[in-house]
N, C-alpha and C. Protein backbone atom coordinates (compact mmCIF):
# COMPACT_ATOMS: atom_id res chain seq x y z
N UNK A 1 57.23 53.21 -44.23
CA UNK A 1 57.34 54.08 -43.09
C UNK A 1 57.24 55.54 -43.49
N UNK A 2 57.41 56.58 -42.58
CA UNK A 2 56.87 57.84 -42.48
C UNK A 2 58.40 58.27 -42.73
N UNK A 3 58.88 59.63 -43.31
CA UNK A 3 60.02 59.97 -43.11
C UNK A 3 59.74 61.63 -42.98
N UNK A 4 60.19 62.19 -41.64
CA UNK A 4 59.85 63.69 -41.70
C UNK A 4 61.11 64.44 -41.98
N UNK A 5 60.77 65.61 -42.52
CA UNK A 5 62.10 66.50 -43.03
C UNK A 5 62.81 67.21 -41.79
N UNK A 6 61.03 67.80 -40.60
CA UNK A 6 61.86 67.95 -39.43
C UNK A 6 61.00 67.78 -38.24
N UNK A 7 61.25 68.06 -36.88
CA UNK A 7 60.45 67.77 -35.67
C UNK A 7 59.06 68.52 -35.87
N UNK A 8 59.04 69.74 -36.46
CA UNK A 8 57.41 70.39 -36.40
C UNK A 8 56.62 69.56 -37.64
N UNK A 9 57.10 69.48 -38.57
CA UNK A 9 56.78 67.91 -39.59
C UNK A 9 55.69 67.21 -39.00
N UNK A 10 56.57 66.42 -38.00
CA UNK A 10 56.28 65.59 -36.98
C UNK A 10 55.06 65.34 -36.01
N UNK A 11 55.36 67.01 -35.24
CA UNK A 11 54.49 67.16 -34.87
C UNK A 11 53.24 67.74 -35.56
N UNK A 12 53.25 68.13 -36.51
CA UNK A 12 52.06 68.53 -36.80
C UNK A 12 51.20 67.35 -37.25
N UNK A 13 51.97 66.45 -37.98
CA UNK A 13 51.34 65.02 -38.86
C UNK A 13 50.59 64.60 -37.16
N UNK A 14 51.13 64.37 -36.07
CA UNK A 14 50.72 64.07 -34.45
C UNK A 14 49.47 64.78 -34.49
N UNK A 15 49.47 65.93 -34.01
CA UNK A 15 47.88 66.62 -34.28
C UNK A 15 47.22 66.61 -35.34
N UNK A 16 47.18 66.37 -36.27
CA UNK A 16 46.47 66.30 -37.52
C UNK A 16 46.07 65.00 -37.22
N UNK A 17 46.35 64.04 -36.86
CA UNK A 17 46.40 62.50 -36.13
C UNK A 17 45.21 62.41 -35.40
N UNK A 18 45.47 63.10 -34.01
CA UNK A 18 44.93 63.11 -33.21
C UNK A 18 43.24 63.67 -33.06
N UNK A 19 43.50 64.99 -33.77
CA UNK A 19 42.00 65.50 -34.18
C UNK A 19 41.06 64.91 -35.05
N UNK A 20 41.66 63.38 -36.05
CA UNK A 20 41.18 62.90 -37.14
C UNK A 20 40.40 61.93 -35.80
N UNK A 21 41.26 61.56 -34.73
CA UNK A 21 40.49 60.65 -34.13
C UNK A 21 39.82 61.13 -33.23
N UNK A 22 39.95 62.08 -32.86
CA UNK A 22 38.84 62.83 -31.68
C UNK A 22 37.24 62.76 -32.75
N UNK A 23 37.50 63.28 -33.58
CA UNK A 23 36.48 63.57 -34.28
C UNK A 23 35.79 62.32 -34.57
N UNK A 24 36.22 61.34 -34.65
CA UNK A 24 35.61 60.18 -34.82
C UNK A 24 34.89 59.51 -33.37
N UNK A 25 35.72 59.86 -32.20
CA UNK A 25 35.27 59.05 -30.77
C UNK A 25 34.00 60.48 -30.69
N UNK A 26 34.21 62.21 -31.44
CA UNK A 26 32.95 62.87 -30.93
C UNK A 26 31.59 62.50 -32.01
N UNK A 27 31.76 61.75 -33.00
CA UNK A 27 30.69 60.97 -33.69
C UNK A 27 30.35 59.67 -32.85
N UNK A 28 30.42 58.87 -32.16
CA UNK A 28 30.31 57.76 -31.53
C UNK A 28 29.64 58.57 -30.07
N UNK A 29 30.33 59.25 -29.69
CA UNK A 29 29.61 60.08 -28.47
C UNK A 29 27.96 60.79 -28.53
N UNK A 30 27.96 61.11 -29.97
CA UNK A 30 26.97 62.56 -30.53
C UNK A 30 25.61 61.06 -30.84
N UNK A 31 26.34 60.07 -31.35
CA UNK A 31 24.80 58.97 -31.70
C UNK A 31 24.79 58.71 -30.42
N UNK A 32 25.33 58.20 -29.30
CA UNK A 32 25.13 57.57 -28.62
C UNK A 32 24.27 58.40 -27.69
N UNK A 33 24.34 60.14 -27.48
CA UNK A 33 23.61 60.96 -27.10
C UNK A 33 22.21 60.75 -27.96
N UNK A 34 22.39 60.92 -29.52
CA UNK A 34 21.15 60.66 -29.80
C UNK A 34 19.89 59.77 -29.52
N UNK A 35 21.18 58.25 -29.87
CA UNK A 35 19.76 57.14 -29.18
C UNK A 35 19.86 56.93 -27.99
N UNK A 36 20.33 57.23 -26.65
CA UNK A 36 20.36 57.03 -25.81
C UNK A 36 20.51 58.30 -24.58
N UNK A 37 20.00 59.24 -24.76
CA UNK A 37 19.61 60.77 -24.40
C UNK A 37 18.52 60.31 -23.27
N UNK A 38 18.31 60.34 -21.77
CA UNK A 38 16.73 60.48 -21.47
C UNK A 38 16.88 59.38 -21.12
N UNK A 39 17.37 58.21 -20.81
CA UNK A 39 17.39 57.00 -21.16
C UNK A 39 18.13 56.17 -20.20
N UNK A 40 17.51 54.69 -19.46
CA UNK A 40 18.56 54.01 -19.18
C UNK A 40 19.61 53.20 -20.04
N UNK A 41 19.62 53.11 -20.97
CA UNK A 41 20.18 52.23 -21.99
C UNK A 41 21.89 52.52 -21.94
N UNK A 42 22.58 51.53 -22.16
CA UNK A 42 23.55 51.34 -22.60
C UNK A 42 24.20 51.82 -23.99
N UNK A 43 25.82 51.62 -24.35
CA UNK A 43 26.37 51.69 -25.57
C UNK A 43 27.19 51.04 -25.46
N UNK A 44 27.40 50.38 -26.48
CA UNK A 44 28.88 49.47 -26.65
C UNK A 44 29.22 49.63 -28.21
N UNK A 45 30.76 49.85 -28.19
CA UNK A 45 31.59 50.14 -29.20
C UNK A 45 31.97 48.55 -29.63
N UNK A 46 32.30 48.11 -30.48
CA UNK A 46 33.03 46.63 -30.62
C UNK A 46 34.06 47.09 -32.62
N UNK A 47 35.13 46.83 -31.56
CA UNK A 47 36.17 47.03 -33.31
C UNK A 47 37.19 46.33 -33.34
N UNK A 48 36.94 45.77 -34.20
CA UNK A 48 38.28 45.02 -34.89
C UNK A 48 39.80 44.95 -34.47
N UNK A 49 40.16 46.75 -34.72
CA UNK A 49 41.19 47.08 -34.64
C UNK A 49 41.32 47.38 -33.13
N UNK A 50 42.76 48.22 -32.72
CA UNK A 50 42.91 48.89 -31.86
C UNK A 50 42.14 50.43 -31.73
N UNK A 51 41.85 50.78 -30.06
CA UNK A 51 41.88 51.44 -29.86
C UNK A 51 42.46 52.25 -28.99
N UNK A 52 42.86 53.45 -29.00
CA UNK A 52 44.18 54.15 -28.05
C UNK A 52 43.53 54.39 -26.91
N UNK A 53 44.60 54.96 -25.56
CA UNK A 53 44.26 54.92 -24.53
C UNK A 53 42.94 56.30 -24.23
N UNK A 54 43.42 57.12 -25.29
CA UNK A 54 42.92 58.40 -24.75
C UNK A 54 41.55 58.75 -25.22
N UNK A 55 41.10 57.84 -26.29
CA UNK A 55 40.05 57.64 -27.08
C UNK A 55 39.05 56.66 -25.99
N UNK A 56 39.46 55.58 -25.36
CA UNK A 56 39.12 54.31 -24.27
C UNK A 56 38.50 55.41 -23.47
N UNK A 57 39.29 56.37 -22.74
CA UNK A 57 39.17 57.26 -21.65
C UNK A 57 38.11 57.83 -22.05
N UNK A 58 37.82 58.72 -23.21
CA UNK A 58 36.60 59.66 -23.40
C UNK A 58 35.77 58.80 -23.69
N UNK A 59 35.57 57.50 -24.18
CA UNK A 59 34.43 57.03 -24.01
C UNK A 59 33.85 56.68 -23.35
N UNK A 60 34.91 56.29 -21.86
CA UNK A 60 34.13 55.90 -20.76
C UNK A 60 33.73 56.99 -19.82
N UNK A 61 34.35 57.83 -20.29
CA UNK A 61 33.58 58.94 -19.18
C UNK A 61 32.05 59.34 -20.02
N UNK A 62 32.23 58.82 -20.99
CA UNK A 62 30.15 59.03 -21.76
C UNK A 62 29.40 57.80 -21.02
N UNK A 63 30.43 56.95 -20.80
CA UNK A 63 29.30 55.97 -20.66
C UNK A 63 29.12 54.64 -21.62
N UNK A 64 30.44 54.85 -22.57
CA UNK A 64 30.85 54.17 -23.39
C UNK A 64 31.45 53.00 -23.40
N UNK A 65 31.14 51.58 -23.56
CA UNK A 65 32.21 50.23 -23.58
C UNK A 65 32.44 50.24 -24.77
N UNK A 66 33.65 50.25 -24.69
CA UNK A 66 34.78 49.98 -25.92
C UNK A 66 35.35 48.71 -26.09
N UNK A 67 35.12 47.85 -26.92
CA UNK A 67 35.72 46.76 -27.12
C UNK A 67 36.82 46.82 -28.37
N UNK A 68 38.11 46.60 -27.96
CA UNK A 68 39.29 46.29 -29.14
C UNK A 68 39.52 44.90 -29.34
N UNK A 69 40.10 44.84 -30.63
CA UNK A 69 41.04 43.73 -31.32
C UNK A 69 40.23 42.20 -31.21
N UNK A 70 38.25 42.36 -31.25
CA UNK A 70 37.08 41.62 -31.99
C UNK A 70 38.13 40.77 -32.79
N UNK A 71 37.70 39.46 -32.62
CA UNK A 71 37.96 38.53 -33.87
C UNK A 71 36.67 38.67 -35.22
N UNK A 72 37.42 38.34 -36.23
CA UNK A 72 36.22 38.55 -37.45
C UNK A 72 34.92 38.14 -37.35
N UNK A 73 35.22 36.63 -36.74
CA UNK A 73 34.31 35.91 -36.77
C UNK A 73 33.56 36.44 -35.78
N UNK A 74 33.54 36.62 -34.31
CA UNK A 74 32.96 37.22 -33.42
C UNK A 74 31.99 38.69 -34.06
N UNK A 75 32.65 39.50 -34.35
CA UNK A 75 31.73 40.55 -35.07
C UNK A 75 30.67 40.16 -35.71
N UNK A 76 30.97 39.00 -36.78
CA UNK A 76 29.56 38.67 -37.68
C UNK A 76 28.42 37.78 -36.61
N UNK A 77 28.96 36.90 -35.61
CA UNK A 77 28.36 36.51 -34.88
C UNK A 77 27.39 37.42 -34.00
N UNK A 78 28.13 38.57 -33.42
CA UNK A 78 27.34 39.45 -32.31
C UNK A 78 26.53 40.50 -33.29
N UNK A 79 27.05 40.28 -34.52
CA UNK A 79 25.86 41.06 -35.67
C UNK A 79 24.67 40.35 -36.30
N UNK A 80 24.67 39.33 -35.80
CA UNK A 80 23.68 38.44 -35.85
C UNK A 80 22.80 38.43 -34.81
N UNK A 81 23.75 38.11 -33.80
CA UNK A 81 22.94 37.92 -32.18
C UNK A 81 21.90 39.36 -31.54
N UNK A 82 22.81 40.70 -32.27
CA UNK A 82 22.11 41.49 -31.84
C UNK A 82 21.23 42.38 -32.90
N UNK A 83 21.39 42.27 -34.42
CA UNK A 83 20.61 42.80 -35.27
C UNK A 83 21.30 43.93 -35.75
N UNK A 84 22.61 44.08 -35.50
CA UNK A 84 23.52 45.23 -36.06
C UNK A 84 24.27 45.28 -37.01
N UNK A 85 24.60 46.00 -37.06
CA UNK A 85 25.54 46.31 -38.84
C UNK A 85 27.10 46.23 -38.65
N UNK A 86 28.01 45.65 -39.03
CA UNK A 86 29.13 46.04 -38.83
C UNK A 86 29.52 46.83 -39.70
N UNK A 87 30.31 48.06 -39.75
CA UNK A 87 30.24 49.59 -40.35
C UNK A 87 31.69 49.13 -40.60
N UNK A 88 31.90 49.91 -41.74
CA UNK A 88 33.47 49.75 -42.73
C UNK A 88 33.71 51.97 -41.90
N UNK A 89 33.19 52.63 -41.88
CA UNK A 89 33.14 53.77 -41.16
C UNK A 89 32.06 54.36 -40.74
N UNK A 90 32.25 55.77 -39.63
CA UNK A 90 31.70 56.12 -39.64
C UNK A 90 30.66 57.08 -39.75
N UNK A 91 31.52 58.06 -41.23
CA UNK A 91 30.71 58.84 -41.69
C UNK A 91 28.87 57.96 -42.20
N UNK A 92 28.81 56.89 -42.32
CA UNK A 92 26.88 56.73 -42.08
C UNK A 92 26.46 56.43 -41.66
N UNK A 93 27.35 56.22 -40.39
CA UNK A 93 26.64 55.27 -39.26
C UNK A 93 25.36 56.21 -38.59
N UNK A 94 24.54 55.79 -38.31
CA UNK A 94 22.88 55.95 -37.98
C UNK A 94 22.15 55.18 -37.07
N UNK A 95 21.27 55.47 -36.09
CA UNK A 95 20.71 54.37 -35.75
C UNK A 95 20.16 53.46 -36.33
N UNK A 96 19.58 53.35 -37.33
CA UNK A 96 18.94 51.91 -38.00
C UNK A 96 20.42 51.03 -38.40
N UNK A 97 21.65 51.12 -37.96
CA UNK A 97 22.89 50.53 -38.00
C UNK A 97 23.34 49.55 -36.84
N UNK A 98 22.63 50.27 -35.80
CA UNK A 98 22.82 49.20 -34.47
C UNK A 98 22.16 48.71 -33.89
N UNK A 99 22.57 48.05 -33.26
CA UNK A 99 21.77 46.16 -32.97
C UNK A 99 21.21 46.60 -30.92
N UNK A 100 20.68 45.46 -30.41
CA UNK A 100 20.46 45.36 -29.30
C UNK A 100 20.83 44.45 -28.77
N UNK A 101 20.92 44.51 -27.24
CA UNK A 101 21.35 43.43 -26.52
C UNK A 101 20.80 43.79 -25.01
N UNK A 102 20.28 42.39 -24.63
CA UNK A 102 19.45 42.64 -23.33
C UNK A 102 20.02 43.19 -21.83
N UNK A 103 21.30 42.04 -22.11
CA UNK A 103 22.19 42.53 -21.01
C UNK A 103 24.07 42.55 -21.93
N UNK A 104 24.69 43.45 -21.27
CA UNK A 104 26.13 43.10 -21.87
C UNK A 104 27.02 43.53 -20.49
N UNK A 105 28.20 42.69 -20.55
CA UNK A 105 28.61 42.96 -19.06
C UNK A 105 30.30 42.02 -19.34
N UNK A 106 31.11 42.71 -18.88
CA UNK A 106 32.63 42.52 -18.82
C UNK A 106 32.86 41.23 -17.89
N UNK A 107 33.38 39.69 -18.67
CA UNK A 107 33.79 38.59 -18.08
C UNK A 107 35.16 38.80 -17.68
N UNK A 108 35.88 38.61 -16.53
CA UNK A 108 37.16 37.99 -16.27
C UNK A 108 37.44 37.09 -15.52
């Protein structure tokens, strides 16, 4: 666990946090402008892990589907199905990294 000496500690480790992940949802935003600028096309996010609420939010106002908490197996499957890479990060992610899909659309 984390142990802070005091509340600004705290908060600062919080923003230092927070900007590590902005910066990551404004790389996912900035390709998705790239290959999909001009364009009817879609984007879909798919990760493993969690993703937070506020990160969910800015992606969908791009235009972004975000998928959390992918089983393993599912990832290698839909990286098959669609010709994509599953990325360990995303400092190299690139377009020749992602896959296609004809249609994608939210079951409940």
């Amino acid at each position: 666990g984390f142990f802070y000496k005091t509340a600004e500690e705290r908060e600062k480790f919080g923003r230092a946090e927070r900007e590590f992940i902005d910066l990551r949802v404004q790389k996912i935003i900035a390709l998705k402008h790239q290959v999909c600028d001009g364009t009817d096309k879609s984007f879909v996010v798919i990760n493993q892990k969690g993703i937070d609420p506020m990160s969910l939010d800015a992606l969908a106002k791009e235009g972004i589907m975000a998928l959390r908490r992918a089983k393993r197996r599912n990832m290698e499957r839909l990286a098959l199905a669609c010709g994509g890479q599953a990325m360990n990060s995303l400092d190299d992610m690139d377009e020749s990294h992602l896959g296609y899909a004809g249609l994608v659309y939210e079951h409940v």
